[in-house]
N, C-alpha and C. Protein backbone atom coordinates (compact mmCIF):
# COMPACT_ATOMS: atom_id res chain seq x y z
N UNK A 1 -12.48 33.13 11.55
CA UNK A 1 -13.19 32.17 12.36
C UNK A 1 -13.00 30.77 11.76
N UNK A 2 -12.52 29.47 12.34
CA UNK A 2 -12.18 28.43 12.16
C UNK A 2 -13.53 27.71 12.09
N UNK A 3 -14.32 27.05 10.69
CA UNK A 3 -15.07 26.17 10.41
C UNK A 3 -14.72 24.62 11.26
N UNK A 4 -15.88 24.31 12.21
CA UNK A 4 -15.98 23.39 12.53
C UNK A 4 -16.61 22.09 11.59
N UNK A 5 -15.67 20.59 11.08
CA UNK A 5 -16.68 19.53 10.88
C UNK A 5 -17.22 18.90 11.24
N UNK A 6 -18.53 19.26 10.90
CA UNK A 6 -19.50 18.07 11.59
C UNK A 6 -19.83 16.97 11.27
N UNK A 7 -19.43 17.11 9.56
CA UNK A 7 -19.75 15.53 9.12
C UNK A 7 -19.06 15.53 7.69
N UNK A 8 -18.76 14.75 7.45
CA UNK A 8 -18.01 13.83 6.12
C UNK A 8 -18.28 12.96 5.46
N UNK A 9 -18.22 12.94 4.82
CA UNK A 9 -18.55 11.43 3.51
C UNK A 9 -17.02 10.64 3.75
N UNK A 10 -17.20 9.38 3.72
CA UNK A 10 -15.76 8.94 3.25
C UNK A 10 -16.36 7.30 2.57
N UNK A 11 -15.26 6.42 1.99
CA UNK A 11 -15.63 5.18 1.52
C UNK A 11 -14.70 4.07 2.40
N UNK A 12 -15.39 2.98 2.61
CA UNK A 12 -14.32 1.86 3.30
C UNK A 12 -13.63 1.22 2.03
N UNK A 13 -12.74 0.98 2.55
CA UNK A 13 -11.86 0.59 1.02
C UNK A 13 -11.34 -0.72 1.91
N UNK A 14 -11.27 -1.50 1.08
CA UNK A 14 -10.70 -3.25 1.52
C UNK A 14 -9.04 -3.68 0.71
N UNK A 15 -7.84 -3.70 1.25
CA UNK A 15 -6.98 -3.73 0.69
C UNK A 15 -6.93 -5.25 0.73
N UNK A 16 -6.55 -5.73 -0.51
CA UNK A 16 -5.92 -7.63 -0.59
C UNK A 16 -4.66 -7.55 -0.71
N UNK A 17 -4.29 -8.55 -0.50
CA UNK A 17 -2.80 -9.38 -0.70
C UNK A 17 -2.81 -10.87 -0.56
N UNK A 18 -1.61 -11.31 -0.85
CA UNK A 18 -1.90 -12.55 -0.94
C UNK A 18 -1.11 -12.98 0.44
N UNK A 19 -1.67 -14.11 0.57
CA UNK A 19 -1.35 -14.38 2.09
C UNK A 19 -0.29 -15.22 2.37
N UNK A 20 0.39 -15.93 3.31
CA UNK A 20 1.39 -16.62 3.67
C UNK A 20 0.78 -17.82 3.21
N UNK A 21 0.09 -18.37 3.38
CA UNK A 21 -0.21 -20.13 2.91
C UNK A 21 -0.93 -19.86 1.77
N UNK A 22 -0.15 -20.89 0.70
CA UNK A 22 -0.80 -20.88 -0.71
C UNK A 22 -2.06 -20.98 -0.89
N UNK A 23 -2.52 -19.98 -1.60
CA UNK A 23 -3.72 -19.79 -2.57
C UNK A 23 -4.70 -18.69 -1.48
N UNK A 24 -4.26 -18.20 -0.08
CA UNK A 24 -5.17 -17.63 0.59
C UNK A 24 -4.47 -15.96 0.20
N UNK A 25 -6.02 -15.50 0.19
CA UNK A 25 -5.60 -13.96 0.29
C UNK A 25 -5.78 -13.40 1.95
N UNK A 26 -5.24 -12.31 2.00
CA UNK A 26 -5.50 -11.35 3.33
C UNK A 26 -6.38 -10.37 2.89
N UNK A 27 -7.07 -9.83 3.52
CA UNK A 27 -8.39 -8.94 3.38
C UNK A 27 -8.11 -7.36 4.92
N UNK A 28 -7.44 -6.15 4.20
CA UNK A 28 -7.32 -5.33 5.47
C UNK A 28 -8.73 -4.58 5.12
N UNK A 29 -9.37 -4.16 5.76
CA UNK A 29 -10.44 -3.23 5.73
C UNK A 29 -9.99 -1.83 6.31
N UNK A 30 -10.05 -0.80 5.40
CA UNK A 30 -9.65 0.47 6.14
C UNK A 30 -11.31 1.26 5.96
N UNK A 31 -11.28 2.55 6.44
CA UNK A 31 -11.90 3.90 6.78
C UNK A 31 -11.03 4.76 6.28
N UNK A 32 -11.10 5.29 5.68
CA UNK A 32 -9.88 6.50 5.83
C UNK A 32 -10.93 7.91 5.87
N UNK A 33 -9.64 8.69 6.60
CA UNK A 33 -10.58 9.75 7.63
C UNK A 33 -9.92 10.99 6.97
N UNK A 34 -10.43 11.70 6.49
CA UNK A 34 -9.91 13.42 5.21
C UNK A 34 -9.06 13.94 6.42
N UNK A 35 -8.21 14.64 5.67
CA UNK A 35 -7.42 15.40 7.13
C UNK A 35 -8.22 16.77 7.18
N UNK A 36 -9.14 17.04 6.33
CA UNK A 36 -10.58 18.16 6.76
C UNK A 36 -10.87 18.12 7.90
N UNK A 37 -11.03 16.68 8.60
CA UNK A 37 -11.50 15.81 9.53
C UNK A 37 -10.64 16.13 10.67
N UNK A 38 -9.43 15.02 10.56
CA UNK A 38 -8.78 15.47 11.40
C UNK A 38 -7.97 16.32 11.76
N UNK A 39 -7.60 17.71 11.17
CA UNK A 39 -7.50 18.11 11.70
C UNK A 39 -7.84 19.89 12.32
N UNK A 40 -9.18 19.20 12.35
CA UNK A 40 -10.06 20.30 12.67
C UNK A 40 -9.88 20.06 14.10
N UNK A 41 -9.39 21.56 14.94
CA UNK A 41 -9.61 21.15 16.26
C UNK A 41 -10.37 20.73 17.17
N UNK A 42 -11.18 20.74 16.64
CA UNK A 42 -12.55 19.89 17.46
C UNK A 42 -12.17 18.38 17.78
N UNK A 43 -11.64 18.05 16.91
CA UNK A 43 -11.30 16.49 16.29
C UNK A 43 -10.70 15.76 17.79
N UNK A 44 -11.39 14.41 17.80
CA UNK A 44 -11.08 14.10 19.52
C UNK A 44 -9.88 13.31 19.76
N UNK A 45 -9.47 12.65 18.36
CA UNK A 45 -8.26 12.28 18.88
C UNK A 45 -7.11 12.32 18.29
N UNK A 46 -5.62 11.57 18.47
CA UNK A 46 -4.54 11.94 18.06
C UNK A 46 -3.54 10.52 17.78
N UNK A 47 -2.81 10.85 16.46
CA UNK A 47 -2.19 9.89 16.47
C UNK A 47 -1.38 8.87 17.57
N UNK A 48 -2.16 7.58 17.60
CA UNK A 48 -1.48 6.78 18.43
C UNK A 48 -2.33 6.06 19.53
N UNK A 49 -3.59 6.92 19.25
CA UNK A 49 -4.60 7.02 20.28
C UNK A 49 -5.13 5.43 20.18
N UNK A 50 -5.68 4.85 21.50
CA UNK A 50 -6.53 3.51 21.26
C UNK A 50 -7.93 3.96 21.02
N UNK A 51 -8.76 3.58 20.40
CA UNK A 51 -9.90 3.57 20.16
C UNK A 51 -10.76 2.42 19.87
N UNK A 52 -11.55 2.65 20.43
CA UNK A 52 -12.75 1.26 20.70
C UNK A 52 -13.70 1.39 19.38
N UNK A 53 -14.66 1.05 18.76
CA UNK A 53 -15.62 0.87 17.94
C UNK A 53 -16.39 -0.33 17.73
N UNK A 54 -17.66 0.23 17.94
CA UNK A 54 -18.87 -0.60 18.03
C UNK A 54 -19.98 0.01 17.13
N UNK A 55 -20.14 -1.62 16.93
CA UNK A 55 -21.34 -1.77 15.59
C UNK A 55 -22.58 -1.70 16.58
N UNK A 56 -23.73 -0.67 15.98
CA UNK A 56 -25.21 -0.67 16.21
C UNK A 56 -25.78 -0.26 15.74
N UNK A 57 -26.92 -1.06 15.13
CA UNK A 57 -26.98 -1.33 14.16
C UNK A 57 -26.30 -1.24 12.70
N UNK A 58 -26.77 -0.11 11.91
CA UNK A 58 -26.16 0.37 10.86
C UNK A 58 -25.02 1.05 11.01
N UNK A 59 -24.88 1.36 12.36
CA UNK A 59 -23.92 2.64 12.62
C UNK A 59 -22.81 1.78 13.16
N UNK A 60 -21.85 3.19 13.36
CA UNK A 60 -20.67 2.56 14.48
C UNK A 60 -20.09 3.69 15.06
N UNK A 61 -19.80 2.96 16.27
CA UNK A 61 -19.49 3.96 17.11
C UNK A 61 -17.64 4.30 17.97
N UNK A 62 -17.23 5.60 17.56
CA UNK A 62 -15.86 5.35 17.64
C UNK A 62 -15.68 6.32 19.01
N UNK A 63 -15.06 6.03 19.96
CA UNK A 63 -14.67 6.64 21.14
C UNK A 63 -13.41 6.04 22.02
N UNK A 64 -12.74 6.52 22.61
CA UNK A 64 -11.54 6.65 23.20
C UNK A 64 -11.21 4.86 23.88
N UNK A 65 -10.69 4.16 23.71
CA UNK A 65 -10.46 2.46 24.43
C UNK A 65 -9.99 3.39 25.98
N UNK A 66 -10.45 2.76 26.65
CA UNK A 66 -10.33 2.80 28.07
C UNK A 66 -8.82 2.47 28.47
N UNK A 67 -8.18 3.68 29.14
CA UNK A 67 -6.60 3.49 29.09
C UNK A 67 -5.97 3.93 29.68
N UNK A 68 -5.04 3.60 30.93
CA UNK A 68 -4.42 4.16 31.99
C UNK A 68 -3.22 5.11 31.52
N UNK A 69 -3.28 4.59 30.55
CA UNK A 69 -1.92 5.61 29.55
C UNK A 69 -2.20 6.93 29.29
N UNK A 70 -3.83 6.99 28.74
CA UNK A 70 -4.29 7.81 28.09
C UNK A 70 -4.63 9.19 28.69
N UNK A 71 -4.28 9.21 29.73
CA UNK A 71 -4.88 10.04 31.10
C UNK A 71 -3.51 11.06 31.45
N UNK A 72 -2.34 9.84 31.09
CA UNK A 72 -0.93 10.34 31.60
C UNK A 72 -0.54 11.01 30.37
N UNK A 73 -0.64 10.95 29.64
CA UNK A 73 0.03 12.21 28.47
C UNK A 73 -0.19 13.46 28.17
N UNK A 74 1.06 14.38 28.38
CA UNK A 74 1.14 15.42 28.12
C UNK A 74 1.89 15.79 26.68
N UNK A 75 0.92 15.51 25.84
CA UNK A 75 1.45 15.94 24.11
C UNK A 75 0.67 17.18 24.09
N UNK A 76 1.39 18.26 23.02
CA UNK A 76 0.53 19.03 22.33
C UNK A 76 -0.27 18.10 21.06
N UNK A 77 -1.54 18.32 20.77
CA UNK A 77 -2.29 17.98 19.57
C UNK A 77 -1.86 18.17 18.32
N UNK A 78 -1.01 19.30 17.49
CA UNK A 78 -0.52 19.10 16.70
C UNK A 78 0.77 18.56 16.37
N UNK A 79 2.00 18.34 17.64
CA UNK A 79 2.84 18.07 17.60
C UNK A 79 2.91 16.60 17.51
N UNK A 80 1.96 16.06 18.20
CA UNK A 80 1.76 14.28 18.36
C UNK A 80 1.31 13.61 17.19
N UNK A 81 0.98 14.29 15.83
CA UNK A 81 -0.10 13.12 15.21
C UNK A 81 1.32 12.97 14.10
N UNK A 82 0.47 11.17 13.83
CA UNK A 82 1.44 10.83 12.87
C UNK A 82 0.84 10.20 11.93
């Protein structure tokens, strides 16, 4: 029987570099998501996917970006992620 996740710990990690005009840095902010996570079949989406996310309050909220594309694809789920 395949364990479903329901929830995860993870940390936001902030990558620097230094930037194109002297003395400025760049600031990327990631999430990174365990592949525990994804790829548990439950898991809703797939490499490549658009996704929207919204802050409320403390939280945030991640679900599918609204997408005429997204409707038209016929991938298998494990074959698509990258």
């Amino acid at each position: 029987m395949t364990q479903v996740v329901k929830q995860i710990f993870t940390k936001l990690a902030v990558v620097t570099k230094s930037g194109k005009r002297k003395g400025s840095i760049d600031r990327s902010p990631r999430i990174y998501l365990p592949t525990k996570l994804t790829d548990d079949s439950m898991f809703p989406f797939i490499g490549g996917d658009s996704i929207k996310i919204e802050v409320d309050g403390k939280r945030l909220i991640v679900s599918h970006a609204e997408s005429k594309r997204r409707n038209l694809r016929s991938r298998s789920r494990r074959g698509s992620r990258t």
